[in-house]
N, C-alpha and C. Protein backbone atom coordinates (compact mmCIF):
# COMPACT_ATOMS: atom_id res chain seq x y z
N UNK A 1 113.49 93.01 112.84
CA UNK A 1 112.95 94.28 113.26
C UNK A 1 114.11 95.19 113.68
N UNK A 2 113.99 96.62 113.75
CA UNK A 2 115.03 97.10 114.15
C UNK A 2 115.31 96.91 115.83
N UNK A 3 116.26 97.76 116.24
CA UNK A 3 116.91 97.96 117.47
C UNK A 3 116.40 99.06 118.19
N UNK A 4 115.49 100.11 117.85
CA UNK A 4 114.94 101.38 118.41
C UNK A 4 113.90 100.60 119.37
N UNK A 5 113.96 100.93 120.68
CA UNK A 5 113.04 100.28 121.46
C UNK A 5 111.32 100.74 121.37
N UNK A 6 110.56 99.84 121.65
CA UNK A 6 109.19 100.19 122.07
C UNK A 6 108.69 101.44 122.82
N UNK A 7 107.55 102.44 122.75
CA UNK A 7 107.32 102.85 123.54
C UNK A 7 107.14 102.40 124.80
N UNK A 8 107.18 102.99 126.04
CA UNK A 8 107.05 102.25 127.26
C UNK A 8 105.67 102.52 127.58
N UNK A 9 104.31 101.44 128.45
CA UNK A 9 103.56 101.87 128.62
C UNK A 9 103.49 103.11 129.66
N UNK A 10 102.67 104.44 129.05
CA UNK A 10 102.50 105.42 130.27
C UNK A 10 101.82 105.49 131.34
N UNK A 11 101.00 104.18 131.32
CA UNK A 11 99.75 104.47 132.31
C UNK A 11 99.56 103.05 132.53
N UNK A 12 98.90 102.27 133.90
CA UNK A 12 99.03 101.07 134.44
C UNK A 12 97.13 100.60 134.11
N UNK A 13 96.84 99.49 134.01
CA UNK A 13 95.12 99.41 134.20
C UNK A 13 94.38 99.31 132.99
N UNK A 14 93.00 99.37 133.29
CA UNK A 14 92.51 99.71 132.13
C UNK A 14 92.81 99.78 130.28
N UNK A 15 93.74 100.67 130.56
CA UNK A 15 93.92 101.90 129.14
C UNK A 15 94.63 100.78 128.58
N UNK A 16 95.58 99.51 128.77
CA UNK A 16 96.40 99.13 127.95
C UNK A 16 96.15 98.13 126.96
N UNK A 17 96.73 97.71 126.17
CA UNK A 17 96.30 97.31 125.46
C UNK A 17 97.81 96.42 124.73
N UNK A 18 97.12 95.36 124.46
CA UNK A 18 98.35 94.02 123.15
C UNK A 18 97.90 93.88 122.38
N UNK A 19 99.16 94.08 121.47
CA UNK A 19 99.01 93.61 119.83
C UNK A 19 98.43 92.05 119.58
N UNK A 20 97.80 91.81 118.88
CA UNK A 20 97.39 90.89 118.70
C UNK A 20 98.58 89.78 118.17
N UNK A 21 99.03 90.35 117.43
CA UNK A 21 99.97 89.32 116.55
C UNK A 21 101.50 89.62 117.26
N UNK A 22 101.56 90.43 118.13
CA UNK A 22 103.37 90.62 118.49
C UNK A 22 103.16 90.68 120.02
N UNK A 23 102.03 91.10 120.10
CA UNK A 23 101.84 90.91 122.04
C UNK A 23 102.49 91.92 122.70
N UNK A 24 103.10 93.46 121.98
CA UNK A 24 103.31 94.46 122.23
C UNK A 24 102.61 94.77 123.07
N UNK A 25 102.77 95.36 124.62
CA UNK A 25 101.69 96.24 125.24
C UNK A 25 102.18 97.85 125.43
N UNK A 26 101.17 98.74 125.33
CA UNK A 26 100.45 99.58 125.23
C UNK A 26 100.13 100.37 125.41
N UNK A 27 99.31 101.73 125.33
CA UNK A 27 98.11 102.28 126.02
C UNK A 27 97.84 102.47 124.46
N UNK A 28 96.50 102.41 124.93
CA UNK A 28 95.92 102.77 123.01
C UNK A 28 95.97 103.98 122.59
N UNK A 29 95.96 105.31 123.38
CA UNK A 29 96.64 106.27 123.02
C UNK A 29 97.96 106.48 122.24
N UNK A 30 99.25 105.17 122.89
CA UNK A 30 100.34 105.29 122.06
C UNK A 30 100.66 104.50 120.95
N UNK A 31 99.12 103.21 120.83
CA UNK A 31 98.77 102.58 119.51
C UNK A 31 98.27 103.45 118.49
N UNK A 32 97.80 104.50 118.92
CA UNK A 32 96.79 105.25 117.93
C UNK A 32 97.89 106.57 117.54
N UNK A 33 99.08 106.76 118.12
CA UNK A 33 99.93 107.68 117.58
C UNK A 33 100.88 107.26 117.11
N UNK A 34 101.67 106.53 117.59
CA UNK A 34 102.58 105.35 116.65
C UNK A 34 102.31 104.18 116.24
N UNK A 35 101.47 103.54 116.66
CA UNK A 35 101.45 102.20 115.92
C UNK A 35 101.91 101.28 116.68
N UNK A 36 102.46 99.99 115.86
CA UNK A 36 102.91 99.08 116.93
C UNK A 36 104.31 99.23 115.86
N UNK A 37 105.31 98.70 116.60
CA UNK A 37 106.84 98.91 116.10
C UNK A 37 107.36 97.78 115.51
N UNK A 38 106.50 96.87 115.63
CA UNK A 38 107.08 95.48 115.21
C UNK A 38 105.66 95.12 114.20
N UNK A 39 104.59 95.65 114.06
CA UNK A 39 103.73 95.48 113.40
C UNK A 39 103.08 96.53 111.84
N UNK A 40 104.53 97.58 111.72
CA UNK A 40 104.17 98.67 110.80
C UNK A 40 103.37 98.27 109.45
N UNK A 41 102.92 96.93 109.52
CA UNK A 41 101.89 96.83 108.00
C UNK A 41 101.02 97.31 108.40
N UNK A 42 100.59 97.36 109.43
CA UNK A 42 99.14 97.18 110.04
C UNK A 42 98.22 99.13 110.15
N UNK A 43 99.66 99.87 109.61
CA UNK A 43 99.58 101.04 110.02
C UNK A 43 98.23 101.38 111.11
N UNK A 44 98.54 101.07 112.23
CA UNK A 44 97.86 101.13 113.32
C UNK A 44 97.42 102.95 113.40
N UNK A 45 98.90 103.65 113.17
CA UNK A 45 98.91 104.91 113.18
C UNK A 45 98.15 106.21 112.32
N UNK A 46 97.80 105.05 111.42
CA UNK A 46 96.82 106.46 110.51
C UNK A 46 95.33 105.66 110.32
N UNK A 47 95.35 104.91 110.90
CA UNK A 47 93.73 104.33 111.27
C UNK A 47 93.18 104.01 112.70
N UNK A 48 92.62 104.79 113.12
CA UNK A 48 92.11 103.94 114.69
C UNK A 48 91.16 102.89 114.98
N UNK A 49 90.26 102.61 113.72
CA UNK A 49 89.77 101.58 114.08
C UNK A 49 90.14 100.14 114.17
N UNK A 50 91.91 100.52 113.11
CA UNK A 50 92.70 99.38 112.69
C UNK A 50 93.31 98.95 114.87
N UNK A 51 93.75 99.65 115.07
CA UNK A 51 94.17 100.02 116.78
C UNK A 51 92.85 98.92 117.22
N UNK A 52 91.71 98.86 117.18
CA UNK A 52 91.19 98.46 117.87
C UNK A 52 90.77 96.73 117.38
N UNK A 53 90.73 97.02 116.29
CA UNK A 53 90.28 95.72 115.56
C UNK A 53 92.15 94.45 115.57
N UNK A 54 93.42 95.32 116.08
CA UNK A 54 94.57 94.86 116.05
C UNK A 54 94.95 94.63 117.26
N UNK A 55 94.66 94.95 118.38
CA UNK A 55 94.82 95.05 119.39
C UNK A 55 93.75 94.53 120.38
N UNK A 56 94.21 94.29 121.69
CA UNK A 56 93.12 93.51 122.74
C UNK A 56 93.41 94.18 123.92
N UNK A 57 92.39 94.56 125.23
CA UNK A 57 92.27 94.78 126.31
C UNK A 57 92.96 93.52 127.41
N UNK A 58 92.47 92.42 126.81
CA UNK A 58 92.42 90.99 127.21
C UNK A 58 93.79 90.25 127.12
N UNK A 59 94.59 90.14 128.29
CA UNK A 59 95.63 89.45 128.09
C UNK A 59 96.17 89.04 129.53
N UNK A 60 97.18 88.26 130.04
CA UNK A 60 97.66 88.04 130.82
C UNK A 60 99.17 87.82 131.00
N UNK A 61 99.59 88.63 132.13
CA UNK A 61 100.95 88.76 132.78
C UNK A 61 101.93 90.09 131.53
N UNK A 62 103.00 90.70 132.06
CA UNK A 62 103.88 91.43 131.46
C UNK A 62 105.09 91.32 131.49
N UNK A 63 105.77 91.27 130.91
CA UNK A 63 107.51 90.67 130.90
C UNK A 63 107.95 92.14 130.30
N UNK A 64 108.69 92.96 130.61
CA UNK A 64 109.54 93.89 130.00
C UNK A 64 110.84 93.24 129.29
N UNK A 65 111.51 93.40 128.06
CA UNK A 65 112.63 92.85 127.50
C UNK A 65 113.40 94.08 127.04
N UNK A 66 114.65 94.06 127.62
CA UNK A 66 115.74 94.95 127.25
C UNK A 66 116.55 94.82 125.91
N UNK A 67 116.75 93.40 125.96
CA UNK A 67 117.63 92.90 125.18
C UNK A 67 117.05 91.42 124.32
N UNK A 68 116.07 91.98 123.25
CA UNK A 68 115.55 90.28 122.76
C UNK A 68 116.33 89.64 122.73
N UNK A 69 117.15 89.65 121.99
CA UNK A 69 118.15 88.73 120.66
C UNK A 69 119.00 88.32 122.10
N UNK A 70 118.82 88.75 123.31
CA UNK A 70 120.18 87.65 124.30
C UNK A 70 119.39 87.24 125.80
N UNK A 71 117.50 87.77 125.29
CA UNK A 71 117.41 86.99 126.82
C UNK A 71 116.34 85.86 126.00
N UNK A 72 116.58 84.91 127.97
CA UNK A 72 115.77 83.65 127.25
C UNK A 72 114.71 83.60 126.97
N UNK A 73 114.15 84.09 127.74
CA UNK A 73 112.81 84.59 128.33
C UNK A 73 111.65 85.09 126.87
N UNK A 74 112.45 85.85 125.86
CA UNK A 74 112.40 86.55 124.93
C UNK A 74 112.14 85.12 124.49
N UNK A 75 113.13 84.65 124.52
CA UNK A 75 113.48 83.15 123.28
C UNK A 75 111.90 82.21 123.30
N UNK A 76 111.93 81.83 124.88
CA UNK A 76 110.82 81.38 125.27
C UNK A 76 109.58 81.64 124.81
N UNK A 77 109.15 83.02 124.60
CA UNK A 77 108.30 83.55 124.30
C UNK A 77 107.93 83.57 123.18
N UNK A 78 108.83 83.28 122.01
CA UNK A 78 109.32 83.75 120.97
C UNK A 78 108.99 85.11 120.37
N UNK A 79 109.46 85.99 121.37
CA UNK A 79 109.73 87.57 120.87
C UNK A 79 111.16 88.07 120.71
N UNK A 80 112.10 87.22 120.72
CA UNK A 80 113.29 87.91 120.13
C UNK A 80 113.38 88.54 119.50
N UNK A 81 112.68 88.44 118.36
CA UNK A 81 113.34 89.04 116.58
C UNK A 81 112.41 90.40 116.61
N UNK A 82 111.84 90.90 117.78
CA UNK A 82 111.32 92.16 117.85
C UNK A 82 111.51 92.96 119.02
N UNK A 83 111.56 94.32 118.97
CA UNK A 83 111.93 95.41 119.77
C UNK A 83 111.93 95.44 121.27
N UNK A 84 112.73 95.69 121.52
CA UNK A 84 112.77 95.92 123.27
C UNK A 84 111.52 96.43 123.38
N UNK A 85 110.84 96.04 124.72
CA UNK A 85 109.55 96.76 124.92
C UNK A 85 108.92 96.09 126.32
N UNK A 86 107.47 96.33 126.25
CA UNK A 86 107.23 95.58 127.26
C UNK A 86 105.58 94.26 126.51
N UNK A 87 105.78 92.92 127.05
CA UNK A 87 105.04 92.16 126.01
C UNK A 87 104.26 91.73 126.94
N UNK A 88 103.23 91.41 126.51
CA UNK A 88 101.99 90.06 127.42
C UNK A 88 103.01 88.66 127.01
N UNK A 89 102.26 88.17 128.23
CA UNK A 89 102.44 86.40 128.38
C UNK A 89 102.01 85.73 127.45
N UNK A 90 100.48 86.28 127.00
CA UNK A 90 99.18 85.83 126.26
C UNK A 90 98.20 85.94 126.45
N UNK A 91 97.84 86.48 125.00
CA UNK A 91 96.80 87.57 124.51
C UNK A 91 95.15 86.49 124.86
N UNK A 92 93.98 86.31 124.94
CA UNK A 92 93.02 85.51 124.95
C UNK A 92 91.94 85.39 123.39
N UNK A 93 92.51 86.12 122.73
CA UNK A 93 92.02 86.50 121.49
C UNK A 93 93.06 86.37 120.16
N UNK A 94 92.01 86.23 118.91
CA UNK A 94 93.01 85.61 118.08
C UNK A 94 93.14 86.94 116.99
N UNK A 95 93.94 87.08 116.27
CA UNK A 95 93.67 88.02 115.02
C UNK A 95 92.72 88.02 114.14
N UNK A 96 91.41 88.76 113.69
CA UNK A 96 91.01 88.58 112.89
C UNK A 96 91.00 88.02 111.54
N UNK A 97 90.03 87.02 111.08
CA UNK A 97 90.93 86.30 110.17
C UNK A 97 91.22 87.21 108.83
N UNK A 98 90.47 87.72 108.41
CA UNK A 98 91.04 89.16 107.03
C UNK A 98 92.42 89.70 107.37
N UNK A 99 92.68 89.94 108.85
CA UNK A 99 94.18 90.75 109.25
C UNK A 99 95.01 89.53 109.30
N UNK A 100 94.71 88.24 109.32
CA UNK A 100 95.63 87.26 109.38
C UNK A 100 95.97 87.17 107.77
N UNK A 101 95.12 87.78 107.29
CA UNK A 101 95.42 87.60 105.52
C UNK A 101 96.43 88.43 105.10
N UNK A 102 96.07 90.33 105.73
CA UNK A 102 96.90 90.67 106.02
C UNK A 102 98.13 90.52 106.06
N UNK A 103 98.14 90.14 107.25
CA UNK A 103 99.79 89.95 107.88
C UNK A 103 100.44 88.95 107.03
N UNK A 104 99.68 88.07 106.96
CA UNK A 104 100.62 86.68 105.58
C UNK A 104 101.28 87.61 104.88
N UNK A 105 100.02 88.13 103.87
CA UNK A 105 100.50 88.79 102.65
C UNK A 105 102.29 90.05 103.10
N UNK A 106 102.18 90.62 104.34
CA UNK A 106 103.17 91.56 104.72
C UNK A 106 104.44 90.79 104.99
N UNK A 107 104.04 89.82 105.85
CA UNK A 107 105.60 89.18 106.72
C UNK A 107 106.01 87.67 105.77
N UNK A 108 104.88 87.21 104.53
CA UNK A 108 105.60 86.38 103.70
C UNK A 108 106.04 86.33 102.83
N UNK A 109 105.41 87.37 102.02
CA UNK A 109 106.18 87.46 100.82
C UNK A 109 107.82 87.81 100.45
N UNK A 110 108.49 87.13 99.71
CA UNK A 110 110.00 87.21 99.78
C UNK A 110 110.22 88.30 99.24
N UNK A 111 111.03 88.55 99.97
CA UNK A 111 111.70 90.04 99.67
C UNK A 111 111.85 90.92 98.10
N UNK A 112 111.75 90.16 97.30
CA UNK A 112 111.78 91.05 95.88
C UNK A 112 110.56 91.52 95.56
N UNK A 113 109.59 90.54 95.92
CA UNK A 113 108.30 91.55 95.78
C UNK A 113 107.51 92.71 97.19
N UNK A 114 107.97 92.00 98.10
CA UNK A 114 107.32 93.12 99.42
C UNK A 114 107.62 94.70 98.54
N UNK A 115 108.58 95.14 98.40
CA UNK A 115 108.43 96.99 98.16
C UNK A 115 107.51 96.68 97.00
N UNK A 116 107.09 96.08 96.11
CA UNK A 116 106.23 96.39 94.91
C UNK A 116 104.39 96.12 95.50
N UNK A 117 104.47 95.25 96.36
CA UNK A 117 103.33 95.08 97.20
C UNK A 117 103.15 96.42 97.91
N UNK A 118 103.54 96.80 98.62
CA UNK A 118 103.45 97.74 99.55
C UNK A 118 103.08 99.01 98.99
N UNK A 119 103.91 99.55 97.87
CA UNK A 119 104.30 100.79 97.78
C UNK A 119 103.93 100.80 96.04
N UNK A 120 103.06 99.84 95.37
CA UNK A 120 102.89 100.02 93.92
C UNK A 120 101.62 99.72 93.92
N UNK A 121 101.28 98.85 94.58
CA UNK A 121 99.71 97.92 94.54
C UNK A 121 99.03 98.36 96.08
N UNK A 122 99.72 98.26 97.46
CA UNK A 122 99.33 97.87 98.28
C UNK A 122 98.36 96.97 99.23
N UNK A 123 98.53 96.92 100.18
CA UNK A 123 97.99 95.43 100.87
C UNK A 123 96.48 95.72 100.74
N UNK A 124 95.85 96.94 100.41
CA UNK A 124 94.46 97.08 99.93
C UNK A 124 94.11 95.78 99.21
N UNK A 125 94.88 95.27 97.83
CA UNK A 125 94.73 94.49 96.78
C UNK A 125 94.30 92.71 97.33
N UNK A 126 94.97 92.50 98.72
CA UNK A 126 95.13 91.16 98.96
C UNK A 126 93.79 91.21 99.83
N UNK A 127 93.28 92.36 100.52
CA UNK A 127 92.42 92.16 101.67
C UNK A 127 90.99 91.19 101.14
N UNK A 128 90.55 90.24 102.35
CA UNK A 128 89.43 89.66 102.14
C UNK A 128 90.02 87.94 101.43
N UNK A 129 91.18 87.99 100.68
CA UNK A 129 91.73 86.86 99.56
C UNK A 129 91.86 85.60 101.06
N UNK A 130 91.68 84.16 101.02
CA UNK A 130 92.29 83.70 101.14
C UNK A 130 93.74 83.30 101.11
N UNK A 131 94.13 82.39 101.83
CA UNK A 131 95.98 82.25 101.10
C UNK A 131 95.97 81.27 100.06
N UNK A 132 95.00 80.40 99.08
CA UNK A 132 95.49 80.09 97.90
C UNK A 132 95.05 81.00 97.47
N UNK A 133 94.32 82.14 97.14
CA UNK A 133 93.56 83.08 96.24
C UNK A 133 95.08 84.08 96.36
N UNK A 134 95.50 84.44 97.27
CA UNK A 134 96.77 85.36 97.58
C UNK A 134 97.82 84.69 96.58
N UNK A 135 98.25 83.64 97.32
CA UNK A 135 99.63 82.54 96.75
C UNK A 135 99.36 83.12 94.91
N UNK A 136 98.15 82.50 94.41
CA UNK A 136 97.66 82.40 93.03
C UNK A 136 97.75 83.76 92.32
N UNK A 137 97.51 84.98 92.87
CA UNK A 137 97.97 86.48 92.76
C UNK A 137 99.32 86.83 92.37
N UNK A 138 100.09 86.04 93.83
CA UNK A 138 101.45 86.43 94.05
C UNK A 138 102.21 85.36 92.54
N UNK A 139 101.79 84.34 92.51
CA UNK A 139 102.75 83.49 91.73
C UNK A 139 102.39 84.21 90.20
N UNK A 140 101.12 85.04 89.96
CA UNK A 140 101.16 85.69 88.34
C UNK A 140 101.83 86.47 88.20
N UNK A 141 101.84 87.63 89.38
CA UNK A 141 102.52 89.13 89.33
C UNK A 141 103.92 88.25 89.05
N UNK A 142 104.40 87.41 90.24
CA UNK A 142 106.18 87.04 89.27
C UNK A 142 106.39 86.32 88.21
N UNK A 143 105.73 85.80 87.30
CA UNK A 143 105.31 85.58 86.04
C UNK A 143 105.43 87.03 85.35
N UNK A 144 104.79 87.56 85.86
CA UNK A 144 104.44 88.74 85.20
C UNK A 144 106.16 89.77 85.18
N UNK A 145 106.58 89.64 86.31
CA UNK A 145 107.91 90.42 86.60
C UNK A 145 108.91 89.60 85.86
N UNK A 146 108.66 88.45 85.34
CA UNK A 146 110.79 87.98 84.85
C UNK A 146 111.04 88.80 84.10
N UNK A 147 110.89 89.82 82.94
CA UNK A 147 111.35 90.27 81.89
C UNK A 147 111.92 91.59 82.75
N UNK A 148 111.16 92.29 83.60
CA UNK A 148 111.62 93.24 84.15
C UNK A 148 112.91 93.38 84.38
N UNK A 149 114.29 94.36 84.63
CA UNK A 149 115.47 94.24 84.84
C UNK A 149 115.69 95.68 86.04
């Protein structure tokens, strides 16, 4: 993920809100204008119902991290490999399982096909698939790509 930090939450209570899958916290106001920073498949930002169906009210404790990649705490957590910010302990809710399809399809596919996923077909194409129905997709399209140069 990059190095540009998280928004900070603006407001204490109520309003906040964690990512489901990165444990980013919140206010859903600044889910529903940027998104989550470590979660950009999910474009949180140009859908609000995605904000709600991605995100939880429900969580416990807050750790602020300055520095993933050198505290332990981060390590512990395993939130290093994403943005300074401020995170839950743990969320009480799980990702929906379609957005867990989702997210496979975004954060697994190896790198030569993600920009052709994204930006030719998009993650529209995978929604609803299981992961052998996905895998079985993904392994034709690169069948389909060797001749390409």
């Amino acid at each position: 993920m990059g190095s540009a930090p998280a928004q900070i939450p603006t407001s204490f209570g109520h309003e906040l809100r964690a990512c489901l899958r990165c444990r980013l916290v919140k206010t859903y106001d600044q889910f529903r204008e940027s998104g989550c920073e470590n979660c950009t498949f999910f474009k949180m930002d140009e859908d609000n119902e995605r904000v709600v169906d991605c995100t939880t009210p429900n969580f416990n404790g807050i750790i602020s991290v300055m520095d993933p990649t050198r505290s332990w705490a981060a390590r512990w957590l395993r939130i290093s490999r994403f943005v300074p910010g401020c995170y839950t302990l743990a969320v009480s809710e799980a990702l929906p399982e379609d957005l867990q399809t989702f997210e496979m399809c975004a954060s697994s596919v190896d790198n030569a096909l993600r920009p052709c996923l994204v930006y030719e077909i998009g993650l529209d194409y995978f929604m609803g698939l299981n992961w052998v129905e996905m895998r079985l997709r993904l392994d034709e399209m690169r069948l389909n790509w060797i001749g390409f140069d």
